[in-house]
Protein backbone atom coordinates (compact mmCIF):
# COMPACT_ATOMS: atom_id res chain seq x y z
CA UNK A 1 12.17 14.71 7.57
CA UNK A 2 13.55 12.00 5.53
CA UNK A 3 11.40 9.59 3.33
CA UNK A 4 10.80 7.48 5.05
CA UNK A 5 9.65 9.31 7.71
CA UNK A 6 7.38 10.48 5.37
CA UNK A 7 6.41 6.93 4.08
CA UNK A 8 5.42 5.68 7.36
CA UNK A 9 3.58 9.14 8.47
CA UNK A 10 1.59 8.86 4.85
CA UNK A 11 1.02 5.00 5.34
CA UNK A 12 -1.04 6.21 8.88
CA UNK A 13 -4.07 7.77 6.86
CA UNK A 14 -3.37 6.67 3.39
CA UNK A 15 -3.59 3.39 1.22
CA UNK A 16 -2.56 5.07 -2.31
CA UNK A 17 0.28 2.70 -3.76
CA UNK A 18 3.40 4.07 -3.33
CA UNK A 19 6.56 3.71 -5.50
CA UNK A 20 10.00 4.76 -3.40
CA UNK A 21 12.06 6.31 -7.04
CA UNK A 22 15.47 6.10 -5.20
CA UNK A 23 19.35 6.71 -5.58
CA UNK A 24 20.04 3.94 -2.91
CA UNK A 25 21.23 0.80 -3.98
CA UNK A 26 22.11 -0.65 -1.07
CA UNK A 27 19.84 -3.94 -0.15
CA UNK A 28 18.68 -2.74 3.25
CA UNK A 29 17.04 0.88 2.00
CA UNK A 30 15.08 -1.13 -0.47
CA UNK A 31 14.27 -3.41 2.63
CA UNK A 32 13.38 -0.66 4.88
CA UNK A 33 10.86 1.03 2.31
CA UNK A 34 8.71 -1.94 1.49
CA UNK A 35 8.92 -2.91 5.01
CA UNK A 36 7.64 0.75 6.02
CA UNK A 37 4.58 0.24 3.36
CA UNK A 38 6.26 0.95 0.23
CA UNK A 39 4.80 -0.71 -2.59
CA UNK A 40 7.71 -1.17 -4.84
CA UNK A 41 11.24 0.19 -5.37
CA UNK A 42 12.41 2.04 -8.28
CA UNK A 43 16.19 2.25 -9.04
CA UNK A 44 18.00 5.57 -10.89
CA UNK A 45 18.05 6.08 -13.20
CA UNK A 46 15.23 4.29 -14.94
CA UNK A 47 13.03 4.69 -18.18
CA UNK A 48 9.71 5.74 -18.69
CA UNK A 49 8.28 3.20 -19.63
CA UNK A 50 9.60 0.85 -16.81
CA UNK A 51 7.79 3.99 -14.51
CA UNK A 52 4.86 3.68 -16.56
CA UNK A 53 4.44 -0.25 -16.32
CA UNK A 54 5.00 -0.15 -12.51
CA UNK A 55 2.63 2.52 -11.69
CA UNK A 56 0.06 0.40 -14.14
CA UNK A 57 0.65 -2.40 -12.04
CA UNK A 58 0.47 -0.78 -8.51
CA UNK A 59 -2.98 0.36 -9.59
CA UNK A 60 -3.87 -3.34 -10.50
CA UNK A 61 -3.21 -5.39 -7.55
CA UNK A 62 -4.44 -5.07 -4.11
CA UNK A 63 -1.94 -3.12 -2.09
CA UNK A 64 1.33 -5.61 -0.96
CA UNK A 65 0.14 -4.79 2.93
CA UNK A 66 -3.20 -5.19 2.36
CA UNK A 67 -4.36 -7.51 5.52
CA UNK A 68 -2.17 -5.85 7.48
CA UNK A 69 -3.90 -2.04 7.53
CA UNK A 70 -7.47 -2.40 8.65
CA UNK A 71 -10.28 -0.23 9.06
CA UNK A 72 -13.43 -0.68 10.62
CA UNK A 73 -16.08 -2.12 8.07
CA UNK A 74 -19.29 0.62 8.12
CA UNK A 75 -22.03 -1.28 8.13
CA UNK A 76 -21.36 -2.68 11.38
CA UNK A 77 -18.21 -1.73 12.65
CA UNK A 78 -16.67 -5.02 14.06
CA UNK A 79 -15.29 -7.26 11.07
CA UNK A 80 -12.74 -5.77 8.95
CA UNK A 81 -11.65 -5.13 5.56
CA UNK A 82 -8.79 -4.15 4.02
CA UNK A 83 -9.54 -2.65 0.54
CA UNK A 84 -12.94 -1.13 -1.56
CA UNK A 85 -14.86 -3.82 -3.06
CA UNK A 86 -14.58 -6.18 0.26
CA UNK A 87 -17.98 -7.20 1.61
CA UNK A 88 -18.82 -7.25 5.47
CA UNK A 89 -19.09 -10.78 6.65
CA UNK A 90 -20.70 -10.43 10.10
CA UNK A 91 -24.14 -12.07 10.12
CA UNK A 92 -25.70 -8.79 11.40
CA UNK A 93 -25.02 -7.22 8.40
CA UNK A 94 -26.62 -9.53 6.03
CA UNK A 95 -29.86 -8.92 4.72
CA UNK A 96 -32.51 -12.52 5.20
C-alpha cells in the first residue's frame, strides 16, 4: 500500500492534520496529496525547525478540507459540522 493509499484510507475515519514529508518533487504528487486530504507538503530534505513551524501551524488552523468532511451534529443529528467547537444551528436544538 502506497501513501497515499494510506492518506485517503486514514482521511475515512480521521481528521488529525496530516503533513505528506516526501522525496517527490514533481508538481502533481504534491497535487495528488493535498487533493487526497493532505494538509501540507513537506520537501527532503528539510530542517527542524521548518517541521516544527508547520506542525505548529497545522494544529492552529481549521483543517484545509474542513467543509468538505462532515459528520452528523449529536444533538440532533441533521445539520452538520465540520470541526469541535462548531455549534448546532437547527432550531430544535436550541434551548428558549
Amino acid at each position: 500500500m502506497d501513501g497515499m493509499a494510506v492518506l485517503n484510507e486514514f482521511r475515512t475515519w480521521s481528521q488529525v492534520p496530516v503533513i505528506v514529508l516526501s522525496a517527490r518533487e514533481k508538481e502533481r504528487d504534491k497535487v495528488q496529496a493535498l487533493d487526497q486530504g493532505a494538509d501540507d507538503y513537506l520537501l527532503k530534505p528539510f530542517s527542524v525547525q521548518e517541521l516544527f513551524a508547520r506542525i505548529r501551524a497545522a494544529f492552529v488552523a481549521p483543517p484545509a478540507w474542513a467543509g468538505t468532511r462532515r459528520a452528523a451534529c449529536s444533538p440532533c443529528a441533521s445539520c452538520l459540522w465540520t470541526w469541535p467547537g462548531a455549534s448546532c444551528s437547527a432550531p430544535e436544538s436550541r434551548s428558549t
